[in-house]
N, C-alpha and C. Protein backbone atom coordinates (compact mmCIF):
# COMPACT_ATOMS: atom_id res chain seq x y z
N UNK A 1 -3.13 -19.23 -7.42
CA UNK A 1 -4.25 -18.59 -6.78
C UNK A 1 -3.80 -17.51 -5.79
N UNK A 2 -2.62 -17.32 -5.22
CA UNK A 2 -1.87 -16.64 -4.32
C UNK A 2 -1.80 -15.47 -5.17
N UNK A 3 -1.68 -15.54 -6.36
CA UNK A 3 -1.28 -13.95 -6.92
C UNK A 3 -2.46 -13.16 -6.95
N UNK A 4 -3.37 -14.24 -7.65
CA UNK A 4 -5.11 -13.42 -7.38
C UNK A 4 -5.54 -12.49 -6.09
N UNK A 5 -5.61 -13.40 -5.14
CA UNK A 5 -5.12 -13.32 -3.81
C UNK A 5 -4.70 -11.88 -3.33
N UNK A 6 -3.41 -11.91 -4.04
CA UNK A 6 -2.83 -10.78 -3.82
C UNK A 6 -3.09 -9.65 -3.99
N UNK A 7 -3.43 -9.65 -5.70
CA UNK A 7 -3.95 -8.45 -6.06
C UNK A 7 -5.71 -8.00 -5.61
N UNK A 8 -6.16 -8.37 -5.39
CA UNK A 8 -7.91 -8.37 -4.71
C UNK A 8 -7.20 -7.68 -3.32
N UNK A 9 -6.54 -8.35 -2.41
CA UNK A 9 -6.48 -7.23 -1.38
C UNK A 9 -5.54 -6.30 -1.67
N UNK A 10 -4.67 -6.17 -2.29
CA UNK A 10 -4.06 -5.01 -2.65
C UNK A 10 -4.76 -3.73 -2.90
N UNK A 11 -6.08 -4.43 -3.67
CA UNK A 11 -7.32 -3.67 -4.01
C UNK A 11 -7.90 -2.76 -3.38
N UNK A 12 -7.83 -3.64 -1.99
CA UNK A 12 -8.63 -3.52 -0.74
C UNK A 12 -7.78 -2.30 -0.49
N UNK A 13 -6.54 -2.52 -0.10
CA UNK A 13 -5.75 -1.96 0.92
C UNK A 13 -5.58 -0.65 0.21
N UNK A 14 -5.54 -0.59 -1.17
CA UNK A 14 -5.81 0.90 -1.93
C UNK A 14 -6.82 1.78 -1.74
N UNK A 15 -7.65 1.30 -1.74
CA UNK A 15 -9.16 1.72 -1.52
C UNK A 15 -9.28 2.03 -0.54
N UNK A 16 -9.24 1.76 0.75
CA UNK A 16 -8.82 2.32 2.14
C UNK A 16 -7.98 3.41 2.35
N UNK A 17 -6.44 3.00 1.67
CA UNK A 17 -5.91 4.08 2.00
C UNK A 17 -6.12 5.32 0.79
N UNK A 18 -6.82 5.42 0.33
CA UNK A 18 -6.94 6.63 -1.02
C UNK A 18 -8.64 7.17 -0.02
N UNK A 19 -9.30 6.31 0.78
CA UNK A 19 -10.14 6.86 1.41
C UNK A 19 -10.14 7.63 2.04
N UNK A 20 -8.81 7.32 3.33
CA UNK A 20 -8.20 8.13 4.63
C UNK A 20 -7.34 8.99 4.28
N UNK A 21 -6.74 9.28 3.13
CA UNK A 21 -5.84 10.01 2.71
C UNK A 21 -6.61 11.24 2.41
N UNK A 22 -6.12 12.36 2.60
CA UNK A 22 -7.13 13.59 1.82
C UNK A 22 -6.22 14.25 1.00
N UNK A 23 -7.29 14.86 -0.18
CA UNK A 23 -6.85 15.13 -1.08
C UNK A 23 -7.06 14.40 -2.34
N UNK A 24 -6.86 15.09 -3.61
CA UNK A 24 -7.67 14.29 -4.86
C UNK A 24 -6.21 13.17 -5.49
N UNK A 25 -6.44 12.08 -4.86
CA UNK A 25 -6.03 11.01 -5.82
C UNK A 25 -6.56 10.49 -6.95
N UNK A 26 -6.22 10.85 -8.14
CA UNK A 26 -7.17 10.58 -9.19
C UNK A 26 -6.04 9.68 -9.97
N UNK A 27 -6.60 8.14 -9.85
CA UNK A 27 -6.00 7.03 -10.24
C UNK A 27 -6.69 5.81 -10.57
N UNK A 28 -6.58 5.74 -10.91
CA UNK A 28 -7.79 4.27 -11.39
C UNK A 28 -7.42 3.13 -10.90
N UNK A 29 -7.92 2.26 -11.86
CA UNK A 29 -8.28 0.25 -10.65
C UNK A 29 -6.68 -0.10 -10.37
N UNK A 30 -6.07 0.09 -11.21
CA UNK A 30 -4.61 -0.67 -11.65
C UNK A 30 -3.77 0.30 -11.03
N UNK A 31 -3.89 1.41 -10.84
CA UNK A 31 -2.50 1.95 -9.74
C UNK A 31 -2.99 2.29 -8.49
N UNK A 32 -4.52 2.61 -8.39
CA UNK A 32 -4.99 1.83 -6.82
C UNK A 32 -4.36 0.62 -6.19
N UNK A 33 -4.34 -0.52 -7.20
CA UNK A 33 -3.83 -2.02 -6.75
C UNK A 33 -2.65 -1.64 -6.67
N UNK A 34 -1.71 -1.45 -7.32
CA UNK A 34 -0.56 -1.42 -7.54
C UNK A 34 0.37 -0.93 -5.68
N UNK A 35 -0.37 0.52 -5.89
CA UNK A 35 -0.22 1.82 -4.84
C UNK A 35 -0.63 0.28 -3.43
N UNK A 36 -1.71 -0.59 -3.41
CA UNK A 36 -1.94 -1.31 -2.22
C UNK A 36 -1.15 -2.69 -1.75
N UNK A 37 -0.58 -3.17 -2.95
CA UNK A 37 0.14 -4.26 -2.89
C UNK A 37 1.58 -3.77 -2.74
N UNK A 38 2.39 -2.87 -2.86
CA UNK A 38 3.46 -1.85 -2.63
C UNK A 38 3.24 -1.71 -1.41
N UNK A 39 2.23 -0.80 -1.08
CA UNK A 39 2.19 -0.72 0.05
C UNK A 39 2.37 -1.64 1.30
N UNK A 40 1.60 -2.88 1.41
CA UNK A 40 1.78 -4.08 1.84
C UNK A 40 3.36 -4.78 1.68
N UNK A 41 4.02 -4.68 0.42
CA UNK A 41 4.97 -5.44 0.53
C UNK A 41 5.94 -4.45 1.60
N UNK A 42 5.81 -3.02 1.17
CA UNK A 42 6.77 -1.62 1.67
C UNK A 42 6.40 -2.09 3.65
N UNK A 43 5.26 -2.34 3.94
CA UNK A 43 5.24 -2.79 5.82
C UNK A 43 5.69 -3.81 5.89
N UNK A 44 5.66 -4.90 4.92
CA UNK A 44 5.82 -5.68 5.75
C UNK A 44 7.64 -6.01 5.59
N UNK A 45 8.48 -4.95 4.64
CA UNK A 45 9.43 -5.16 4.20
C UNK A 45 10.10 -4.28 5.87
N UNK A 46 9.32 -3.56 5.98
CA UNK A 46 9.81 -2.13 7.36
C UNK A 46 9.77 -3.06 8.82
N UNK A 47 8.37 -3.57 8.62
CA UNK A 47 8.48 -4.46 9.82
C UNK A 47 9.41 -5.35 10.11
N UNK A 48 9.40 -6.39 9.11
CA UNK A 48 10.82 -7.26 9.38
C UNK A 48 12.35 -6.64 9.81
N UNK A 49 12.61 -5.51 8.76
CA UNK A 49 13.66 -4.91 9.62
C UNK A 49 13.86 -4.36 10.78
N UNK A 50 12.46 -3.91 11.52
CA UNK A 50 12.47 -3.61 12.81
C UNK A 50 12.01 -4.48 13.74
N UNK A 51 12.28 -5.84 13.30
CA UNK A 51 11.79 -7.03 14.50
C UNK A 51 10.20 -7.08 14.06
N UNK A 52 9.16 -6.31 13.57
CA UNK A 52 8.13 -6.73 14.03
C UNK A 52 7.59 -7.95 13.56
N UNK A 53 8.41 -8.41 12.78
CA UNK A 53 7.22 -9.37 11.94
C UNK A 53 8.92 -10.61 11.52
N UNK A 54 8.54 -11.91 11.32
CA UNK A 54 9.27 -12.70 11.01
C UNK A 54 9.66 -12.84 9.55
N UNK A 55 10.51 -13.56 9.16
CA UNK A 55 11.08 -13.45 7.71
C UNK A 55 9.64 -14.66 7.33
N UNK A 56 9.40 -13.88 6.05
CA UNK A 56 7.84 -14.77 5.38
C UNK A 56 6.67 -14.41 5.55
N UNK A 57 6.57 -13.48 6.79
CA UNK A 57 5.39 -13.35 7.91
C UNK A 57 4.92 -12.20 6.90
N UNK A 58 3.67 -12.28 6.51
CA UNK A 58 3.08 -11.19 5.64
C UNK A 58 3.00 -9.84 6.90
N UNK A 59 2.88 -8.68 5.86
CA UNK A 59 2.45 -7.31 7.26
C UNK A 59 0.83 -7.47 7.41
N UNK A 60 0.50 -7.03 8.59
CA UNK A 60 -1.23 -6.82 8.79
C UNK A 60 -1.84 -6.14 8.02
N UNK A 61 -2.98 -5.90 7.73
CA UNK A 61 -3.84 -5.01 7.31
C UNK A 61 -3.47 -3.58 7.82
N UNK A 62 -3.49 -3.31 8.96
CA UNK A 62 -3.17 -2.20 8.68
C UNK A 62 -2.24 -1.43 8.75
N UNK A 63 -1.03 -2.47 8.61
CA UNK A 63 0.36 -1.79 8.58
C UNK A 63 0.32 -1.88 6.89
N UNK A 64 -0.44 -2.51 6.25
CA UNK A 64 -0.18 -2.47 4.50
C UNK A 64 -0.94 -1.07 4.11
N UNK A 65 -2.08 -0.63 4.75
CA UNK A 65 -2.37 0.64 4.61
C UNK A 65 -1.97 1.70 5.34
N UNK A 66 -1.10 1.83 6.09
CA UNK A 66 -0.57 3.03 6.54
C UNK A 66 0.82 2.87 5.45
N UNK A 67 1.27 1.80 4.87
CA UNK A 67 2.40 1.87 3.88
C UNK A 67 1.92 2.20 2.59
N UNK A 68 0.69 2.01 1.99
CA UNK A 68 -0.26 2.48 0.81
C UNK A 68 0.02 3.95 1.09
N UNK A 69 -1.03 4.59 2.27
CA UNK A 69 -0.85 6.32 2.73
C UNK A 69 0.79 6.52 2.51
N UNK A 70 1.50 5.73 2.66
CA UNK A 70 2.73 6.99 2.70
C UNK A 70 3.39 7.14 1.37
N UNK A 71 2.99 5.92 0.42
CA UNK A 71 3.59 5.54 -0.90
C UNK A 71 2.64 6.77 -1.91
N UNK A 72 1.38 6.69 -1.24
CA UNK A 72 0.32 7.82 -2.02
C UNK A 72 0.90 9.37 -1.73
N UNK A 73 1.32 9.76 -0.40
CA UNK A 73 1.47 10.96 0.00
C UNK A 73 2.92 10.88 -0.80
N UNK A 74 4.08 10.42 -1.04
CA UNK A 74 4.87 10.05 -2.17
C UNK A 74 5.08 10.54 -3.45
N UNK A 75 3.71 9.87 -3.62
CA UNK A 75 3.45 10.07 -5.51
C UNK A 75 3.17 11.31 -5.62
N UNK A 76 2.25 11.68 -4.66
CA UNK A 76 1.66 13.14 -4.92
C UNK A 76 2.79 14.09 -4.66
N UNK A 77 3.45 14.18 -4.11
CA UNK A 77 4.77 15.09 -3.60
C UNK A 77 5.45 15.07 -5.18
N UNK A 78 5.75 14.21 -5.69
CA UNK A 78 6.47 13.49 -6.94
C UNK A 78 5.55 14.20 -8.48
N UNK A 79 4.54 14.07 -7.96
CA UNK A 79 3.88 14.50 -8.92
C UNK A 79 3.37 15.62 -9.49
N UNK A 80 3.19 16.36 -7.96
CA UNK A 80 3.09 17.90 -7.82
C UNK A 80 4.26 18.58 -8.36
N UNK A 81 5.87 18.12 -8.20
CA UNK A 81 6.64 18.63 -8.78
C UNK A 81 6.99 18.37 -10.23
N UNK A 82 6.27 17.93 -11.01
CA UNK A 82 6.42 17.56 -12.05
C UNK A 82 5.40 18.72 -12.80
């Protein structure tokens, strides 16, 4: 049930950050999620290395979407050059 879990706010945390982000992200359900659960793992992987967060300790909400925004601003850089 943890993976479900997972991916539903990943959901979340995509959807937020493809909100606050400007500019046309044009991506659908599955790399929205993808782009939000990345994101989430990408803070809470940053936090632990900088003390903020304990080994196990999931990242917050909105350290998983400011890591969504930077993985999105990313793709698009990545993608534009393509």
């Amino acid at each position: 049930m943890s993976i479900v879990w997972t991916i539903l706010i990943g959901f979340v945390i995509g959807l937020v950050a493809r909100a606050i982000k400007p500019g046309d992200d044009s991506m659908g359900i599955i790399a929205t999620t993808i782009a939000g659960v990345l994101g989430a793992l990408a803070a809470g992987y940053v936090g632990q290395a900088m003390g903020w967060y304990a080994v196990g300790q999931p990242a917050g909400f909105i350290a998983s979407v400011i890591g969504a925004i930077v993985l999105l601003v990313l793709w698009g850089m990545v993608k534009r050059k393509t």
